[in-house]
Protein backbone atom coordinates (compact mmCIF):
# COMPACT_ATOMS: atom_id res chain seq x y z
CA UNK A 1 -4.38 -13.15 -21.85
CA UNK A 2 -6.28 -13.81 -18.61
CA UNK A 3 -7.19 -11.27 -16.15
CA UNK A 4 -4.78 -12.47 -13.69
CA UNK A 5 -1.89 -12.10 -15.96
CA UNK A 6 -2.49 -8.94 -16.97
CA UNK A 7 -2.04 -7.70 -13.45
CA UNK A 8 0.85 -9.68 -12.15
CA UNK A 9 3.42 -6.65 -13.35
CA UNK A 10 0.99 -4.25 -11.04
CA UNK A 11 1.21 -7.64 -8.22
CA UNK A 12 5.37 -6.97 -8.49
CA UNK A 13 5.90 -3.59 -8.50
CA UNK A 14 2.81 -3.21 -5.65
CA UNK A 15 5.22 -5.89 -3.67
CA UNK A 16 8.23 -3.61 -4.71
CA UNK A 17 6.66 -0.52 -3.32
CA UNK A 18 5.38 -2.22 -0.03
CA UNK A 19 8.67 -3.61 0.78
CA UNK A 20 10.09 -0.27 0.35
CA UNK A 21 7.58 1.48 2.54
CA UNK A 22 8.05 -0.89 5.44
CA UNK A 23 11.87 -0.11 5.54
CA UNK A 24 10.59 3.29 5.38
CA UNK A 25 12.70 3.92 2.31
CA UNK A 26 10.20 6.89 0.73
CA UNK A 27 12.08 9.96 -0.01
CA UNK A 28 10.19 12.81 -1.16
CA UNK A 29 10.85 11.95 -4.77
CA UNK A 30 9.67 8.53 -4.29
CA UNK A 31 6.24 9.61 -2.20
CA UNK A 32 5.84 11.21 -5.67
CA UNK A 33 6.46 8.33 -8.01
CA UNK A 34 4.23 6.36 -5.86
CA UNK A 35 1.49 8.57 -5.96
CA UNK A 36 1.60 8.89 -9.47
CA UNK A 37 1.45 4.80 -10.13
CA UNK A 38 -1.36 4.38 -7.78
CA UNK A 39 -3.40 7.66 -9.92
CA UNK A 40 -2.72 5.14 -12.93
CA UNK A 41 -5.51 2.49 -12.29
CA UNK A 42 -7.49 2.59 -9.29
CA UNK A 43 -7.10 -1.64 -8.95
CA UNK A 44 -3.29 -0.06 -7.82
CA UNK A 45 -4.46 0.57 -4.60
CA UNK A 46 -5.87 -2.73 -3.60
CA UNK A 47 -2.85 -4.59 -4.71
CA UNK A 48 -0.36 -2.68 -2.50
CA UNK A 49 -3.49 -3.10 -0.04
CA UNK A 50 -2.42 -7.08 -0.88
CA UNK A 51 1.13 -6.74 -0.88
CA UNK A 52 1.41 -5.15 2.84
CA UNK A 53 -1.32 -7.44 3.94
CA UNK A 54 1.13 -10.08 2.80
CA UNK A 55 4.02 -9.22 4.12
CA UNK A 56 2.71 -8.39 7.47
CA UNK A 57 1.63 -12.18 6.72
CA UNK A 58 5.42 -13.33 6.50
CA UNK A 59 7.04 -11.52 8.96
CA UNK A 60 4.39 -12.44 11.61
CA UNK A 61 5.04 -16.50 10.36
CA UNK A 62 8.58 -15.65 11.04
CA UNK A 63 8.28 -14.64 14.24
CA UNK A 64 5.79 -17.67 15.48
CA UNK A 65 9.10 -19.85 14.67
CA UNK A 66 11.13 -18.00 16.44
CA UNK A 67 13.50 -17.15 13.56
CA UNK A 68 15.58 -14.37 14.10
CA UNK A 69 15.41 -12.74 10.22
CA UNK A 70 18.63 -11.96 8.71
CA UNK A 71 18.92 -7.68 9.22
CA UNK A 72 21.04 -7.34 5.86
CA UNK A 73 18.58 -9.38 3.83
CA UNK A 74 18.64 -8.97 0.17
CA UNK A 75 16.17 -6.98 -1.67
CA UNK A 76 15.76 -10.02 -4.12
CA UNK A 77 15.29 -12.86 -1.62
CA UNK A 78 12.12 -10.86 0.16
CA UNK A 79 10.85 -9.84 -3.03
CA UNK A 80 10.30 -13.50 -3.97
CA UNK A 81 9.08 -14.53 -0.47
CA UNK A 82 6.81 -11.52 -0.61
CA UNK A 83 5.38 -13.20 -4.02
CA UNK A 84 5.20 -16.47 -2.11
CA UNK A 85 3.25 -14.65 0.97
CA UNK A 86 1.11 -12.99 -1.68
CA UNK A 87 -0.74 -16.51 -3.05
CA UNK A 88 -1.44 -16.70 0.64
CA UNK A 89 -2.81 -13.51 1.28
CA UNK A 90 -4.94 -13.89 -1.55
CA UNK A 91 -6.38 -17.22 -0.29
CA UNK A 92 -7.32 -15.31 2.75
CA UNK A 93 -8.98 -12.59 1.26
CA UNK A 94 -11.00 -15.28 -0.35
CA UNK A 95 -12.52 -16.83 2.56
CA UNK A 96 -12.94 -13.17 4.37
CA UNK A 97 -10.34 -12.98 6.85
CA UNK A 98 -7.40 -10.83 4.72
CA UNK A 99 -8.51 -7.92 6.73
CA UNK A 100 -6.76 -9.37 10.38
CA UNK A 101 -3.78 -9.23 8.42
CA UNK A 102 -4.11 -5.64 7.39
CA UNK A 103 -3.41 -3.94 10.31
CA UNK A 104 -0.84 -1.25 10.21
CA UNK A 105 0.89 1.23 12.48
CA UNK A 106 3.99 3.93 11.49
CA UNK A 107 5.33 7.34 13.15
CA UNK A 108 6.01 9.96 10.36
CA UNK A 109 7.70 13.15 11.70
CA UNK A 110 9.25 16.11 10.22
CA UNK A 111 12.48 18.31 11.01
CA UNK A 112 12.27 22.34 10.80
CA UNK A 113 11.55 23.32 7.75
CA UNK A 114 10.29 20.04 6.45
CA UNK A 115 7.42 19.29 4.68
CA UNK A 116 6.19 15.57 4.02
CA UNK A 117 3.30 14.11 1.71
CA UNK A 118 2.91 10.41 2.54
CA UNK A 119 0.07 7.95 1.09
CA UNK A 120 -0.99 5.64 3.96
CA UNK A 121 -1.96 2.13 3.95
CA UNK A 122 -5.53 2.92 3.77
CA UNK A 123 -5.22 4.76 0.42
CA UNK A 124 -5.36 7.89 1.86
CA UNK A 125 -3.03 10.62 1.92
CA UNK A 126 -1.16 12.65 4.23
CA UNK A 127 0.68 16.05 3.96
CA UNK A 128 2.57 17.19 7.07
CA UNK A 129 3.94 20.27 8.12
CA UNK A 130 7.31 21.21 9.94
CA UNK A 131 8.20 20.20 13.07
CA UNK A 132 5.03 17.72 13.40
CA UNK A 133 4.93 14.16 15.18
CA UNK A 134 1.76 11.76 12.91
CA UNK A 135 1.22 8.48 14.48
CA UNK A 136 -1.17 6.06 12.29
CA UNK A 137 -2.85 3.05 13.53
CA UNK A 138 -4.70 1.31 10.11
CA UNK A 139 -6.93 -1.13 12.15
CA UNK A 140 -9.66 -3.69 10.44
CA UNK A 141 -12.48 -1.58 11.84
CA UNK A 142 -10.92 1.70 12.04
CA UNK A 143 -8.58 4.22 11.10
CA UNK A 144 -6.95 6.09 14.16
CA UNK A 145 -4.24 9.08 13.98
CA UNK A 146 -2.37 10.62 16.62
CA UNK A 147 -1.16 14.54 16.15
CA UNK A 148 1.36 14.53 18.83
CA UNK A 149 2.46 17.77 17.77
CA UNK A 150 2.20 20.00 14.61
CA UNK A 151 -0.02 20.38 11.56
CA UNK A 152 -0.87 18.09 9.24
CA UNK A 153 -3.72 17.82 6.24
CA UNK A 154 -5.32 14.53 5.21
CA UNK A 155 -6.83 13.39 1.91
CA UNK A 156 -9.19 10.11 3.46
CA UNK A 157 -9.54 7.44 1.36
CA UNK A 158 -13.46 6.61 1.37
CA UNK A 159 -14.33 3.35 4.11
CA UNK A 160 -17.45 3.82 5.45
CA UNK A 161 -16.90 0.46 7.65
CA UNK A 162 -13.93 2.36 9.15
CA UNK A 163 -14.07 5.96 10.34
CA UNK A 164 -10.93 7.86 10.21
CA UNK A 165 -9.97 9.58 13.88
CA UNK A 166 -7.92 12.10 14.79
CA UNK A 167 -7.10 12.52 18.14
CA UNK A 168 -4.87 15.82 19.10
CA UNK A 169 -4.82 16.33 22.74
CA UNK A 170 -7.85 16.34 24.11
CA UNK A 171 -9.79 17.18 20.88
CA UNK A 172 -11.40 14.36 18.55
CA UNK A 173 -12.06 14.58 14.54
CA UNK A 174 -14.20 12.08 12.90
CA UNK A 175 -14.74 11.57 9.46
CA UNK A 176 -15.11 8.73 6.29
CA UNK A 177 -14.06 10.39 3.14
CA UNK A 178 -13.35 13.68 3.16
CA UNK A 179 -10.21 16.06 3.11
CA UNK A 180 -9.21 18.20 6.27
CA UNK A 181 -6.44 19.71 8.18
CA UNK A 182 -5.78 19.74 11.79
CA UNK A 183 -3.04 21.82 13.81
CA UNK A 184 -2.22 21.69 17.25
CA UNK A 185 -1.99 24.66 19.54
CA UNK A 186 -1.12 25.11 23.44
CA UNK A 187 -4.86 25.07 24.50
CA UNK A 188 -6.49 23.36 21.35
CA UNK A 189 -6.49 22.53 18.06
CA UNK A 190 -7.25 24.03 14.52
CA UNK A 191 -9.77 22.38 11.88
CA UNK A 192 -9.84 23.21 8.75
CA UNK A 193 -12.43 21.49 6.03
CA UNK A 194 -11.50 21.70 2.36
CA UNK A 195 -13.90 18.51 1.24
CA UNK A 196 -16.74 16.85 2.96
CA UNK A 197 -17.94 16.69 6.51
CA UNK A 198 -15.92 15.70 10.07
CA UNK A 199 -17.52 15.53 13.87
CA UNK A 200 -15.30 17.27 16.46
CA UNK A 201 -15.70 16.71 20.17
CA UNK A 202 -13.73 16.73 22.98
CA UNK A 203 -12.93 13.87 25.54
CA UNK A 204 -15.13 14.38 28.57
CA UNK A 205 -17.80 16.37 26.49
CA UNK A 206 -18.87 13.27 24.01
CA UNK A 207 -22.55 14.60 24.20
CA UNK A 208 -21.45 18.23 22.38
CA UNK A 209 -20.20 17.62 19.25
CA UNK A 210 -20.04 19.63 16.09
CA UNK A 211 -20.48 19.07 12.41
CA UNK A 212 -17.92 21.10 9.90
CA UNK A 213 -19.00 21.28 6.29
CA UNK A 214 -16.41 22.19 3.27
CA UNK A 215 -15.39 25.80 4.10
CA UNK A 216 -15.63 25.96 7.60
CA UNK A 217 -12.69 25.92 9.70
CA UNK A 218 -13.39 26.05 13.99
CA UNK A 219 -10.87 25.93 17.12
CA UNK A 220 -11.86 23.51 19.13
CA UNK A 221 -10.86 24.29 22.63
CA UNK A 222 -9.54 21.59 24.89
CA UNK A 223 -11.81 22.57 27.68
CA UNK A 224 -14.83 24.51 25.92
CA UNK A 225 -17.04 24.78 22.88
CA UNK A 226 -16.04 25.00 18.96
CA UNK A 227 -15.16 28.60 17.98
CA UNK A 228 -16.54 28.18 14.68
CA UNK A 229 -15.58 30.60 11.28
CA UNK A 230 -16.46 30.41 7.43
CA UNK A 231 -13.91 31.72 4.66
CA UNK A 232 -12.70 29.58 1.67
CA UNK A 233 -10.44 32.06 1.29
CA UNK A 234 -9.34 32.16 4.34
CA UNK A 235 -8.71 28.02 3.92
CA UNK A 236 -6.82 28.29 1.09
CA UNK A 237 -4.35 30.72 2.51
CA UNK A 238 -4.08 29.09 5.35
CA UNK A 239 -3.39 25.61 3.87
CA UNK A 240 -0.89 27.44 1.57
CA UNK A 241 1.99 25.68 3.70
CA UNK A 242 1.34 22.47 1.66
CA UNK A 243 2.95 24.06 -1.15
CA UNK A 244 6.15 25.78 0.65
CA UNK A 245 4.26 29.16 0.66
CA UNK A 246 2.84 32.17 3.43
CA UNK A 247 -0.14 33.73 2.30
CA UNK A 248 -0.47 36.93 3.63
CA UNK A 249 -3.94 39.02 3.85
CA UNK A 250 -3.99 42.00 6.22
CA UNK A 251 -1.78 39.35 9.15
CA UNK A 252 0.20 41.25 11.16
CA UNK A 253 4.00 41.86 11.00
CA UNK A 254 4.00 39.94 13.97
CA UNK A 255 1.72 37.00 13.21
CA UNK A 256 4.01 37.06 9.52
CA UNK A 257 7.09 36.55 11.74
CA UNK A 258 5.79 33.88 13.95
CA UNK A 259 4.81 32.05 10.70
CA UNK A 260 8.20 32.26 9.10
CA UNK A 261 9.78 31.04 12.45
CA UNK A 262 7.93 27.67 12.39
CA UNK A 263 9.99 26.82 8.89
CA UNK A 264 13.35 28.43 9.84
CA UNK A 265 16.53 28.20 12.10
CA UNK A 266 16.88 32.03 11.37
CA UNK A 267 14.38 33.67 13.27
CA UNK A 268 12.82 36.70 13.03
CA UNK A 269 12.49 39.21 15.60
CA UNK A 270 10.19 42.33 15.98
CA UNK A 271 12.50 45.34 18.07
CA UNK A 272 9.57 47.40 17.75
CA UNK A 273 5.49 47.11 19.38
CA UNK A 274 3.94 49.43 16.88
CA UNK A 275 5.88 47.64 13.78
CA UNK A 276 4.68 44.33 15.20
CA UNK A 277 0.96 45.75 14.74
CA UNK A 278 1.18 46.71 11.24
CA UNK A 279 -0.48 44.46 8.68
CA UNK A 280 1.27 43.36 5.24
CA UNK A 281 -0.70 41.22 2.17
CA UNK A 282 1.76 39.35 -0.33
CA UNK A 283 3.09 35.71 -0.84
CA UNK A 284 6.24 34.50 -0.02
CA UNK A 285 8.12 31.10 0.30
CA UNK A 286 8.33 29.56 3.56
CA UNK A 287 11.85 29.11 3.25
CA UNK A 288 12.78 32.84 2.61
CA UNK A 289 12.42 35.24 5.40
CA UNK A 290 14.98 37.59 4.17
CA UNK A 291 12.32 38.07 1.62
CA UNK A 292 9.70 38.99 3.97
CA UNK A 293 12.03 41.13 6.13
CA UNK A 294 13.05 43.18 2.43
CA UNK A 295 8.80 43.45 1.98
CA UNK A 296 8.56 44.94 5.99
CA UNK A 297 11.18 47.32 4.46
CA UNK A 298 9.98 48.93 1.53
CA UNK A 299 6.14 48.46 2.38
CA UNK A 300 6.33 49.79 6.17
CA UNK A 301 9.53 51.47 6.10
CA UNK A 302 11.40 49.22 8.68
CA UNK A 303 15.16 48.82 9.58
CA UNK A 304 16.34 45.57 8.81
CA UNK A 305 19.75 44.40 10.54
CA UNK A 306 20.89 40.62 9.91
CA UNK A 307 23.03 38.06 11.58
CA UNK A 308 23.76 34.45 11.13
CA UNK A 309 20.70 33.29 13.71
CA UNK A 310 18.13 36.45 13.58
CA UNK A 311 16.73 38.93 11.03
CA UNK A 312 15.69 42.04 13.38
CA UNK A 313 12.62 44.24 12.14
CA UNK A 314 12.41 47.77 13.97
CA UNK A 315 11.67 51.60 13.17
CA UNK A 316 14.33 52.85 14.61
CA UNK A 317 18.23 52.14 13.37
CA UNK A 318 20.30 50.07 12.66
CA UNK A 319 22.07 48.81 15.91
C-alpha cells in the first residue's frame, strides 16, 4: 500500500472535521474528540491544515462566479466537493503558493460561566475563560489575536516564519512557540508564562519592551512600564480557571468573591469591611459559591443569608 493511500482515511475525516469547524459546529465534546485525533499522528495536523486551505479554495471559486451557494446544503455534497478542492489544494502546495489560501479569521466568545478550549487553524490551542470576546486572524506571515475582553490561555503551535500576537487594548504579546495566558483589566492587562518566552510592549512605547521567561507573570500597564512578579505557584493557581476551579492562598474574602462573581449569575456580596479583609486558602469549583460562602462560615465565622440572585457574607445577623 502506497503512502498516499494509507492517509486518505486521515484526508476524509481531516475534510470532515474542517467542514464542521467552519459551520462552527464544535461543541465542547467535539473540541475534545478533535483534539484527541490530531494527538494521534502529528501528519493530522497538516491535513486539516489541507482541508481548510481547500475549502477556503472552493468557497472563494464560488464566489468569483457569482453563485449564490445553496444555505441548506447537504453534508454529503460538500464533503465530496471538499475532496475535489483538496487535489487542488495539494497542487498548490506543490508549486509554493498553498499558503495564500490559508488564511483564516473566527470570533470565539463565551457566556457567564463558560469555559471554551478551541484548537485553531494554526495548530495551536486556545482555552478561554467566561465572559471573554477572542478574535483570530491566521495570516500567511503571521498569527494575530484580538482579546476584546476577558481571559484567555494559549498553547502556540511552533512557526517561527509567523509570530503569534496578541493585542489587548493597548498592550502587545509576542511570541513563536510557547504557552501563555493573557487577561484583560480596566487599565491593563495580565501575562502569565507557563512555557517559553513572549515580548510585551505597549503601542506608543515600541522602544520598551520586556522579555517574560516560564514562571514569570507581569501587568503590563496601558500607559506605563511592566510590573513584573515570579511564582510558579502563584501561575498555577491562578490558571486554575482552565479546569473549572478557584485556588485560594491567603486571597481575601473579598478578592474570593469577586472571583466567584466572574463565573456566576448569583453573586456574592460582602455586608461587612472587616470580613471582606480576612484571608481564606482552599479549592473550590467555579461553579459553586454556596460552597465558598459555607467555607466563609465555618472558617471565619460569618452569617450567611441566601436569595435567588445574591449569597450575602457579614458578621453580624441574619437580616
Amino acid at each position: 500500500m502506497s503512502v498516499h493511500e494509507s492517509s486518505r482515511p486521515d484526508d476524509d475525516q481531516a475534510s470532515i472535521w474542517a467542514i464542521r469547524i467552519d459551520a462552527g459546529e464544535l461543541e465542547p465534546n467535539s473540541t475534545a474528540e478533535l483534539e484527541t485525533w490530531l494527538a494521534g499522528d502529528r501528519r493530522r495536523h497538516g491535513a486539516l491544515l489541507r482541508a481548510q486551505a481547500a475549502l477556503s479554495f472552493l468557497d472563494r471559486g464560488r464566489a468569483l462566479r457569482e453563485v449564490t451557494p445553496m444555505v441548506h446544503a447537504s453534508f454529503l455534497t460538500r464533503r465530496r466537493l471538499l475532496f475535489a478542492a483538496a487535489g487542488l489544494a495539494g497542487l498548490a502546495a506543490g508549486v509554493g503558493t498553498l499558503r495564500i489560501l490559508m488564511s483564516s479569521s473566527r470570533r470565539y466568545s463565551t457566556e457567564l460561566g463558560e469555559l471554551r478550549r478551541v484548537p485553531l487553524a494554526d495548530g495551536s490551542v486556545a482555552s478561554i475563560n467566561t465572559q471573554s470576546v477572542v478574535d483570530v486572524a491566521i495570516e500567511p506571515t503571521v498569527r494575530q489575536v484580538e482579546l476584546a475582553r476577558g481571559e484567555a490561555w494559549f498553547q502556540v503551535a511552533k512557526d517561527a516564519t509567523r509570530p503569534f500576537v496578541v493585542a489587548a487594548g493597548r498592550v502587545r504579546i509576542r511570541a513563536v512557540g510557547t504557552a501563555f495566558s493573557v487577561r484583560r483589566r480596566e487599565q491593563g492587562t495580565d501575562v502569565l508564562v507557563t512555557e517559553g518566552t513572549v515580548e510585551t510592549w505597549v503601542v506608543g512605547a515600541e522602544e520598551q519592551r520586556s522579555r517574560l521567561t516560564a514562571g514569570l507573570r507581569a501587568f503590563v500597564s496601558d500607559h506605563g512600564p511592566p510590573v513584573l512578579a515570579q511564582g510558579t505557584d502563584d501561575i498555577k493557581r491562578a490558571l486554575a480557571w482552565r479546569d473549572g476551579q478557584i485556588a485560594l492562598e491567603g486571597e481575601t474574602v473579598a478578592d474570593a468573591a469577586a472571583e466567584f462573581n466572574r463565573y456566576n449569575s448569583r453573586k456574592i456580596v460582602i455586608a461587612d469591611a472587616e470580613l471582606a479583609q480576612e484571608r481564606l486558602v482552599g479549592q473550590f469549583r467555579t461553579s459553586e459559591p454556596e460552597a465558598f460562602a459555607r467555607a466563609v462560615r465555618t472558617v471565619l465565622g460569618a452569617t450567611v443569608a441566601e436569595d435567588s440572585e445574591r449569597i450575602r457574607l457579614s458578621r453580624g445577623a441574619s437580616p
